[in-house]
N, C-alpha and C. Protein backbone atom coordinates (compact mmCIF):
# COMPACT_ATOMS: atom_id res chain seq x y z
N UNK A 1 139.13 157.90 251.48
CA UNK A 1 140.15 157.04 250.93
C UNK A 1 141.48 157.28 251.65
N UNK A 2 141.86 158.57 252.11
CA UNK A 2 142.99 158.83 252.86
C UNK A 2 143.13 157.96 254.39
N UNK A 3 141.98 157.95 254.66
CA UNK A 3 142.11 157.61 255.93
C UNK A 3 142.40 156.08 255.65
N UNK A 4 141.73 155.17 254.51
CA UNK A 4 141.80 153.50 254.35
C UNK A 4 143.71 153.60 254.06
N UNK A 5 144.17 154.56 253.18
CA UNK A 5 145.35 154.47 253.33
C UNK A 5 145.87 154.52 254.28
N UNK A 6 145.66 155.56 255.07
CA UNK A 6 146.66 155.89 256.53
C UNK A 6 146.45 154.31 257.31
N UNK A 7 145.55 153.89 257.89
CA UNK A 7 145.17 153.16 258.96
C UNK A 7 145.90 151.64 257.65
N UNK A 8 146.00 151.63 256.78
CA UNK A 8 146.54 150.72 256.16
C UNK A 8 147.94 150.74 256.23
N UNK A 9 148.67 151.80 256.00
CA UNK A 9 150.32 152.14 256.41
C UNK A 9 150.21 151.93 257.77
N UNK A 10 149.73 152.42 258.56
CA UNK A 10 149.93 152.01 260.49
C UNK A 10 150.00 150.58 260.59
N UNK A 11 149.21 149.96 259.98
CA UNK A 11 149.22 148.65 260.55
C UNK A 11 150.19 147.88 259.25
N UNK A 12 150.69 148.43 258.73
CA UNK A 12 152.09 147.77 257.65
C UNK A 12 151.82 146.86 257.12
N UNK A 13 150.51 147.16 256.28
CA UNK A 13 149.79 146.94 255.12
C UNK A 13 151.22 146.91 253.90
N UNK A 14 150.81 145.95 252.58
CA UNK A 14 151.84 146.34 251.93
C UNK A 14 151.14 146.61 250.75
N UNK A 15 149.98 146.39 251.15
CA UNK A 15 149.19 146.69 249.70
C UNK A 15 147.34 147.12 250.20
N UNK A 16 146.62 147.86 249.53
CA UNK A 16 145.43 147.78 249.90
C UNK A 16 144.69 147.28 248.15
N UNK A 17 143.88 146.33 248.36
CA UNK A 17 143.18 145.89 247.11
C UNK A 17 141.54 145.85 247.12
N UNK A 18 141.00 146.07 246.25
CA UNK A 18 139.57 145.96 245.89
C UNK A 18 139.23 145.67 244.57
N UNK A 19 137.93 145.05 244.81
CA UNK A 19 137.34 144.31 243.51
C UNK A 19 136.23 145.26 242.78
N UNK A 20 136.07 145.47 241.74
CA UNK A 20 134.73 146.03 241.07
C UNK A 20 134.24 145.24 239.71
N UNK A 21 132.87 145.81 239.47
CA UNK A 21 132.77 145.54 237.83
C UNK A 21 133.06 145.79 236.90
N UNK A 22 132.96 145.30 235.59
CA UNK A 22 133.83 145.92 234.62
C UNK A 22 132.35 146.98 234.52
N UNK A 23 131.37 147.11 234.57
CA UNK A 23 130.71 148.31 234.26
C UNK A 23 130.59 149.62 235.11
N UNK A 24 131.21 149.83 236.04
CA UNK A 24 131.24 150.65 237.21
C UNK A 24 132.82 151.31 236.64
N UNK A 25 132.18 152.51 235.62
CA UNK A 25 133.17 153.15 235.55
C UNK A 25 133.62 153.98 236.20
N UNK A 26 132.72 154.94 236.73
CA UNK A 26 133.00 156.12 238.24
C UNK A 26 133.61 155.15 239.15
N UNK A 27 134.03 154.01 239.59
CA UNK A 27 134.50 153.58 240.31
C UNK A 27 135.94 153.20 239.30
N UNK A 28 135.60 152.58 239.11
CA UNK A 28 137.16 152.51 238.03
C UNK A 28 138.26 154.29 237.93
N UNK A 29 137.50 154.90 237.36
CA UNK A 29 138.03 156.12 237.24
C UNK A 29 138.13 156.95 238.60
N UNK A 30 137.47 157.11 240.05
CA UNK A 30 137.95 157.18 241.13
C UNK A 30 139.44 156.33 241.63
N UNK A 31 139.44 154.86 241.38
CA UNK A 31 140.33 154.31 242.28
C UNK A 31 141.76 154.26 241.46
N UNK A 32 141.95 154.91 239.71
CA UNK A 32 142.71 155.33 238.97
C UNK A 32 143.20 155.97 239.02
N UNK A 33 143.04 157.10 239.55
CA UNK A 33 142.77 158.87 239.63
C UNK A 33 143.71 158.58 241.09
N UNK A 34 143.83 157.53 241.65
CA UNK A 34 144.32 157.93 243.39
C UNK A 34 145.48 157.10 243.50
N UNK A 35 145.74 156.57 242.00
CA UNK A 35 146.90 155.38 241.76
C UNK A 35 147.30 154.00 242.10
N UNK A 36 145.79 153.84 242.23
CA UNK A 36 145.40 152.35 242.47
C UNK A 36 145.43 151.49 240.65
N UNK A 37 146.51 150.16 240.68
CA UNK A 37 146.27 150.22 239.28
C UNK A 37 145.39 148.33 239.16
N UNK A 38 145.36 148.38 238.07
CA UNK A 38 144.64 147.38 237.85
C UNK A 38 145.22 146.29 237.65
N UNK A 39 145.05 145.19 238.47
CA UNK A 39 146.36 143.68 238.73
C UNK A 39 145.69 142.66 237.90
N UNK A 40 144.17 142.21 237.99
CA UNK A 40 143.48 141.24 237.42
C UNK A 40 142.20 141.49 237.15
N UNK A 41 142.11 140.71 235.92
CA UNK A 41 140.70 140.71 235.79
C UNK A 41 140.48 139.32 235.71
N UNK A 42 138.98 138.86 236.56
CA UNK A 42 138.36 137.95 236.66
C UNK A 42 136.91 137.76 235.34
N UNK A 43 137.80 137.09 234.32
CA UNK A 43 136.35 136.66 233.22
C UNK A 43 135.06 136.15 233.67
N UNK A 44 134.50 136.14 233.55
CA UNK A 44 132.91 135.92 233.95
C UNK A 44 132.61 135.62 235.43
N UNK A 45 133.56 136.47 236.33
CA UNK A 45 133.57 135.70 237.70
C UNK A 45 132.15 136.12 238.15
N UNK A 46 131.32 137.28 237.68
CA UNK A 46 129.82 137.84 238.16
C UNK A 46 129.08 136.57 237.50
N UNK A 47 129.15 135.76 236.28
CA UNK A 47 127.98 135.21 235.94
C UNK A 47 128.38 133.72 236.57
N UNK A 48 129.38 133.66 237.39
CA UNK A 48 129.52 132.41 238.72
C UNK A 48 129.07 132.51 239.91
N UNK A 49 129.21 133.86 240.02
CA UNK A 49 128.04 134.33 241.21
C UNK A 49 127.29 134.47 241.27
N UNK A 50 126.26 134.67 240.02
CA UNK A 50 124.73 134.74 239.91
C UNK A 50 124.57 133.48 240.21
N UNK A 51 124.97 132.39 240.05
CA UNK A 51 124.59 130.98 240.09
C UNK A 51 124.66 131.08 241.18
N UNK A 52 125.38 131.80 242.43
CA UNK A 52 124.80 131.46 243.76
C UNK A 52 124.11 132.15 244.24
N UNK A 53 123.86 133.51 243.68
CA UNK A 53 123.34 135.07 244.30
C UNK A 53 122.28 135.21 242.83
N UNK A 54 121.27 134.79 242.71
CA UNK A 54 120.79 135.01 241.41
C UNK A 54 119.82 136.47 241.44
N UNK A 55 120.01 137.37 242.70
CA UNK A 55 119.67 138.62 242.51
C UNK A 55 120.71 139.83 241.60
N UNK A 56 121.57 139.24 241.77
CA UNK A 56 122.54 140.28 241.08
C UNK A 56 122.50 140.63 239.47
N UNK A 57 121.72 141.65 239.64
CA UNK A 57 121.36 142.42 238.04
C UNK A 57 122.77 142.02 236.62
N UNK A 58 121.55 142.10 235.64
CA UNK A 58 122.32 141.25 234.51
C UNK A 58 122.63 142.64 233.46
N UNK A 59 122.30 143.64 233.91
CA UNK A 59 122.77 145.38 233.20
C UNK A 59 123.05 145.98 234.06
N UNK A 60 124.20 146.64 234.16
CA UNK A 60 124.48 147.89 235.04
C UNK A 60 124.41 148.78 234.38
N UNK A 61 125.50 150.24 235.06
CA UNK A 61 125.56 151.21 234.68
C UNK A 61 125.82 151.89 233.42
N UNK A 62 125.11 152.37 232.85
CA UNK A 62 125.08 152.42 231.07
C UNK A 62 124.86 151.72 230.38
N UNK A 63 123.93 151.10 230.62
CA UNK A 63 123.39 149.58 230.60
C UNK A 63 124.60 148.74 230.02
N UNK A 64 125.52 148.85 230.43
CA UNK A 64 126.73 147.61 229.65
C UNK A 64 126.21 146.46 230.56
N UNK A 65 126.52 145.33 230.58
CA UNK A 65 125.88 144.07 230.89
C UNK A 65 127.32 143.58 231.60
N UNK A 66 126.89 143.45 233.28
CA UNK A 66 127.58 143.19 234.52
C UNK A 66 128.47 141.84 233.91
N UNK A 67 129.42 141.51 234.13
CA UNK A 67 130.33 140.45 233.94
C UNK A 67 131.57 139.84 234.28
N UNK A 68 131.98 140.87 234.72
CA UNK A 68 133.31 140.40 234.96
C UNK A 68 134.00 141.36 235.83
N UNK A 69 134.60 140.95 236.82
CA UNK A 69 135.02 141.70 237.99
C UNK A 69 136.67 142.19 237.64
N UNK A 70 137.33 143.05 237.98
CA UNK A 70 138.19 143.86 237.93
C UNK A 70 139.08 143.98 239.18
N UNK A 71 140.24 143.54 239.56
CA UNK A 71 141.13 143.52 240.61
C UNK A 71 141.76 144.75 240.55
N UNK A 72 142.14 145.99 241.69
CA UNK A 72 142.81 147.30 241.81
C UNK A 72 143.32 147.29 242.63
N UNK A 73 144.64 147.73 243.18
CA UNK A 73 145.62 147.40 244.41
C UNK A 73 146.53 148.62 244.32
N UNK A 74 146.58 149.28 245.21
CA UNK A 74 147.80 150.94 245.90
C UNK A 74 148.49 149.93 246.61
N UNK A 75 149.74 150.07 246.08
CA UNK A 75 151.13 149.67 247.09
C UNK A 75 151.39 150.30 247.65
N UNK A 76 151.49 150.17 249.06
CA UNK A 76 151.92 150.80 250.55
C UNK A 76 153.41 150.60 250.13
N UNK A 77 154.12 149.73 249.99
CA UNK A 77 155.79 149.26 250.36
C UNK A 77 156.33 149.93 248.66
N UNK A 78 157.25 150.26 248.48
CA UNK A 78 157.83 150.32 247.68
C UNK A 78 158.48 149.73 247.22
């Protein structure tokens, strides 16, 4: 993760962002933990994508039921 920061400040990045599920809590709680905070959440944006990707599992992790994607963003600029 240090390094996606660094090479993100070199090239004068002002923000680095990523998307997850709302059931992917080890990921949630990793990209929290490093002060990445949470900008948006997308309501059912996974069960709009099954309609195009209809492999994408309908239970994840702890079996909570995949749904809705989660926006996280570290500001480079102050």
């Amino acid at each position: 993760m240090d390094c996606v920061l660094q090479v993100a400040e070199e090239e004068r990045c002002r923000q680095v962002c990523l998307i997850t599920t709302n059931d992917n809590m080890n990921a949630l709680r990793f990209y929290q933990k490093r002060n990445f905070v949470m900008t948006n959440l997308y309501v059912n944006a996974v069960e709009e994508a099954r309609k195009i990707k209809k492999e994408i599992p309908r239970i994840g992790y702890d079996n909570i039921p995949i749904l809705h994607e989660i926006q996280l963003e570290y500001r480079l600029v102050k």
